[in-house]
C-alpha atoms as a PDB file:
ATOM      1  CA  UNK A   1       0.000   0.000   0.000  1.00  0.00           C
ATOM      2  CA  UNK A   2       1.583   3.092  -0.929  1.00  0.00           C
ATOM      3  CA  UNK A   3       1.804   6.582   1.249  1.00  0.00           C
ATOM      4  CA  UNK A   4      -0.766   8.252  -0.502  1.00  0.00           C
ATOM      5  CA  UNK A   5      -3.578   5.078  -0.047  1.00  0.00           C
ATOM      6  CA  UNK A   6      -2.282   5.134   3.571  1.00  0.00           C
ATOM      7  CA  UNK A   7      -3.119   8.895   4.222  1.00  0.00           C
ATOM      8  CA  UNK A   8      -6.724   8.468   2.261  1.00  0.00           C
ATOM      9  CA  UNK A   9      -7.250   5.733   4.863  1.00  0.00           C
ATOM     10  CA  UNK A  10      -6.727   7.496   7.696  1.00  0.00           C
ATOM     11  CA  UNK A  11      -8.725  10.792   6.390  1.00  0.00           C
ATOM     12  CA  UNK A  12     -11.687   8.503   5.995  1.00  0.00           C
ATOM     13  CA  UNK A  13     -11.297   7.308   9.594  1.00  0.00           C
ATOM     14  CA  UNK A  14     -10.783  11.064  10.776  1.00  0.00           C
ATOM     15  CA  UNK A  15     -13.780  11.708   8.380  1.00  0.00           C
ATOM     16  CA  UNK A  16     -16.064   8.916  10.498  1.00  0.00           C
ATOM     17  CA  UNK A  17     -14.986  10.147  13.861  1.00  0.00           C
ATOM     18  CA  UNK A  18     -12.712   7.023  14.673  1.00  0.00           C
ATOM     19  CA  UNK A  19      -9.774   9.100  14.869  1.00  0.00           C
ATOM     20  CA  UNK A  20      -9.232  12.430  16.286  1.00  0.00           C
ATOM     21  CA  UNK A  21      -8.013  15.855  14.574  1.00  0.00           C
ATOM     22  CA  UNK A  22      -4.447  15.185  17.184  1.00  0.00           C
ATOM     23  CA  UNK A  23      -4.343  11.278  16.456  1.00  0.00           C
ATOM     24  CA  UNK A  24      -4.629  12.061  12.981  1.00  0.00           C
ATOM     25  CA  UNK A  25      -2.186  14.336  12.536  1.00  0.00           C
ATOM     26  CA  UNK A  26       0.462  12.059  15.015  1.00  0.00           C
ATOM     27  CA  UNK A  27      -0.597   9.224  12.503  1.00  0.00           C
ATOM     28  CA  UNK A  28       0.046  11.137   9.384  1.00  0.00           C
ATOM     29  CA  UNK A  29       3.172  12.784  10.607  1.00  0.00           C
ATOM     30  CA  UNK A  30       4.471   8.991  11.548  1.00  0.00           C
ATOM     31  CA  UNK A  31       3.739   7.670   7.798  1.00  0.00           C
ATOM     32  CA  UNK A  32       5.525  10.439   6.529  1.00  0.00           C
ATOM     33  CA  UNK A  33       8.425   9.342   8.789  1.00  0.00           C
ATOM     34  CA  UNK A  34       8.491   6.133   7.173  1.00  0.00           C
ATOM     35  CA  UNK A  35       7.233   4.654  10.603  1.00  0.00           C
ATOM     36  CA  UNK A  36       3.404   3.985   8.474  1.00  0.00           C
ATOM     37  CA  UNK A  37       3.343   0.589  10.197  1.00  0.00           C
ATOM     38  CA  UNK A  38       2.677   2.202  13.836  1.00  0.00           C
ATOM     39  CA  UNK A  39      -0.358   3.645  12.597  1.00  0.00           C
ATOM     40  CA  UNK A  40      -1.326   2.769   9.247  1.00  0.00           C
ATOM     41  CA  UNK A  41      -2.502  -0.903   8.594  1.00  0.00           C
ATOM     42  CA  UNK A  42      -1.624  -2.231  11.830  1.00  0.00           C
ATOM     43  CA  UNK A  43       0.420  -4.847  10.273  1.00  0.00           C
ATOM     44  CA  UNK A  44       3.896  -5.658  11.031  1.00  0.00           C
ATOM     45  CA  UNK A  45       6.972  -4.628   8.872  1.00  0.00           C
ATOM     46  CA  UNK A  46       8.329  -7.524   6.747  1.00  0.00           C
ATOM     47  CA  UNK A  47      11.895  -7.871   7.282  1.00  0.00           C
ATOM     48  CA  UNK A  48      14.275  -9.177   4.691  1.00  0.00           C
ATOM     49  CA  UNK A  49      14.662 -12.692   5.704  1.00  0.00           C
ATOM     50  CA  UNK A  50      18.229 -12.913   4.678  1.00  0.00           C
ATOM     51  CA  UNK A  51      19.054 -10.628   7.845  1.00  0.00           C
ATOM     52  CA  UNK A  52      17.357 -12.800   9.860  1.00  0.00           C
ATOM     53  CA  UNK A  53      18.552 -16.160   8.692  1.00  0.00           C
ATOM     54  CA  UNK A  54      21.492 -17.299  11.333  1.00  0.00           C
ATOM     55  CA  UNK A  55      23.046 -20.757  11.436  1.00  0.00           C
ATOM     56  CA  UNK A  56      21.311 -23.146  13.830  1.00  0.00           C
ATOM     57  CA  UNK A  57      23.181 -24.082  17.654  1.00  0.00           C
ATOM     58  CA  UNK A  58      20.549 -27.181  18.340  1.00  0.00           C
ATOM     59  CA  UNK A  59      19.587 -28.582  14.999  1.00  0.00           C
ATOM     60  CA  UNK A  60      22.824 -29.120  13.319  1.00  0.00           C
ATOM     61  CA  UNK A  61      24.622 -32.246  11.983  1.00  0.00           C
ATOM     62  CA  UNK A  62      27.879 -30.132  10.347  1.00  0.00           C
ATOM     63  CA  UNK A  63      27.616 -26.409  10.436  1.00  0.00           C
ATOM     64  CA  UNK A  64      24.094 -25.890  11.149  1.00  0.00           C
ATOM     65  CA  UNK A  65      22.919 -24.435   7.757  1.00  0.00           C
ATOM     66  CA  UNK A  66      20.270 -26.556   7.243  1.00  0.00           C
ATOM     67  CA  UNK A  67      18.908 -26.122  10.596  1.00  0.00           C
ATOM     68  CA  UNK A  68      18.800 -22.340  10.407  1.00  0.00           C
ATOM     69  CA  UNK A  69      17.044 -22.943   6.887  1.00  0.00           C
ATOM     70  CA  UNK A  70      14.755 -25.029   8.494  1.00  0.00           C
ATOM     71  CA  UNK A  71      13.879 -22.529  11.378  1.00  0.00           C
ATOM     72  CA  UNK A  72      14.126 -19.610   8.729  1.00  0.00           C
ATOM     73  CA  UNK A  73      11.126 -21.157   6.588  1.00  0.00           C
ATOM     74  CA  UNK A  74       8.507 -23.258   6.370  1.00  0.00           C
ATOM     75  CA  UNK A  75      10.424 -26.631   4.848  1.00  0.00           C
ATOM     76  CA  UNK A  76      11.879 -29.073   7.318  1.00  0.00           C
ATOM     77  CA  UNK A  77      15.903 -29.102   8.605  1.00  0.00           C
ATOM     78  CA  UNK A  78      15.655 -32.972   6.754  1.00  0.00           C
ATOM     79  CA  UNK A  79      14.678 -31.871   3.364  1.00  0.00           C
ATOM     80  CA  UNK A  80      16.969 -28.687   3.177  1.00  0.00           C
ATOM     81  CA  UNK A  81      19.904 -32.167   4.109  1.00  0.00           C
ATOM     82  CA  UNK A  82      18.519 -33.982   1.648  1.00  0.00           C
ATOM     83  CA  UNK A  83      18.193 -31.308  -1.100  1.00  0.00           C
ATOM     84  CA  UNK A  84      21.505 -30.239  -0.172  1.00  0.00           C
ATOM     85  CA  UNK A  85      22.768 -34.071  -0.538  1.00  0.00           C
ATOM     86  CA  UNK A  86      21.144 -34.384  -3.598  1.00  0.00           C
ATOM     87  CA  UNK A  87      22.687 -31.158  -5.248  1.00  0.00           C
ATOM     88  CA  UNK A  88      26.300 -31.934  -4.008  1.00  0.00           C
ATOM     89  CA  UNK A  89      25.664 -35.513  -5.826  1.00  0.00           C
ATOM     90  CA  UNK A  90      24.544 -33.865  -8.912  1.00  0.00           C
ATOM     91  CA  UNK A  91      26.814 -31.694  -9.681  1.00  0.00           C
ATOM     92  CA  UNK A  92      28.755 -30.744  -6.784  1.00  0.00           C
ATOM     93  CA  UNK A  93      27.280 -27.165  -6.478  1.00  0.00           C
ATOM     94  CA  UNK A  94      25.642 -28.629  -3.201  1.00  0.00           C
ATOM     95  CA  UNK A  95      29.047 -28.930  -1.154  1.00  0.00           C
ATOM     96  CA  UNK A  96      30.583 -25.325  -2.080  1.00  0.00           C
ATOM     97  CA  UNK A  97      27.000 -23.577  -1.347  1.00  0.00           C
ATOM     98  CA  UNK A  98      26.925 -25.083   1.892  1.00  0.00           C
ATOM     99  CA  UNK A  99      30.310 -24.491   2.963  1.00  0.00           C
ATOM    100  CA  UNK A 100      30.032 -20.748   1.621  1.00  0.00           C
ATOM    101  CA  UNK A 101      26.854 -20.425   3.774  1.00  0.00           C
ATOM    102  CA  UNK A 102      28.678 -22.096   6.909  1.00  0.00           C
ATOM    103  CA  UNK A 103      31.698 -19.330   6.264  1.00  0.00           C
ATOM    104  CA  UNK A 104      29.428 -16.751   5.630  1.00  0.00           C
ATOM    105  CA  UNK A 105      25.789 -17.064   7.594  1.00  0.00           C
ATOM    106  CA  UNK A 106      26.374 -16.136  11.561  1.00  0.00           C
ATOM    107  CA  UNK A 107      25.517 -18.722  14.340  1.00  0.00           C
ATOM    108  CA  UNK A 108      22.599 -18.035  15.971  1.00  0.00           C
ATOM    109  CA  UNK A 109      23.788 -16.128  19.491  1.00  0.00           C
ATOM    110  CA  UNK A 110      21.090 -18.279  21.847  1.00  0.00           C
END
């Protein structure tokens, strides 16, 4: 939803009495700020999951890529293994991608 949609929204609440002339202007002054999500839609920002994907300390057979994968989306720690098995057998991407990731990807701190 752009700025624009986000400020019609809330001048059709002000407009219906949900919000008031002060909450309004806080609201719009915060989407202008880039901080929309406080006020706007009410949803939460989406975060780029590559700054959230960490290396996993308890499900881990090597370097714990595969668990962090696992934790970081919806697709088991076992099938990232086996996908990861099955690309290092196939052409041997499989092994450098996973040891670039277990260089590269921190360990999760907890």
């Amino acid at each position: 939803m752009s700025v624009a949609d986000e400020i019609e929204k809330l001048q059709r609440l002000r407009d219906q009495g949900a919000l008031s002339e002060e909450e309004f202007a806080k609201a719009k002054a915060a989407l202008l700020a880039g901080e929309g999500d406080r006020f706007g839609s009410g949803m939460p920002k989406v975060s780029n999951p590559l700054e959230t994907f960490r290396r996993s300390k308890t499900d881990r057979w090597l370097g714990g890529v595969c668990g962090g994968l696992g934790e970081l989306t919806a697709v088991p720690s076992w099938a990232w293994r086996l996908l990861f098995t099955l690309v290092a057998l196939f052409g041997g991407f499989g092994v450098i991608a996973y040891i670039l990731m277990w260089i590269f990807v921190p360990e999760r701190r907890n």
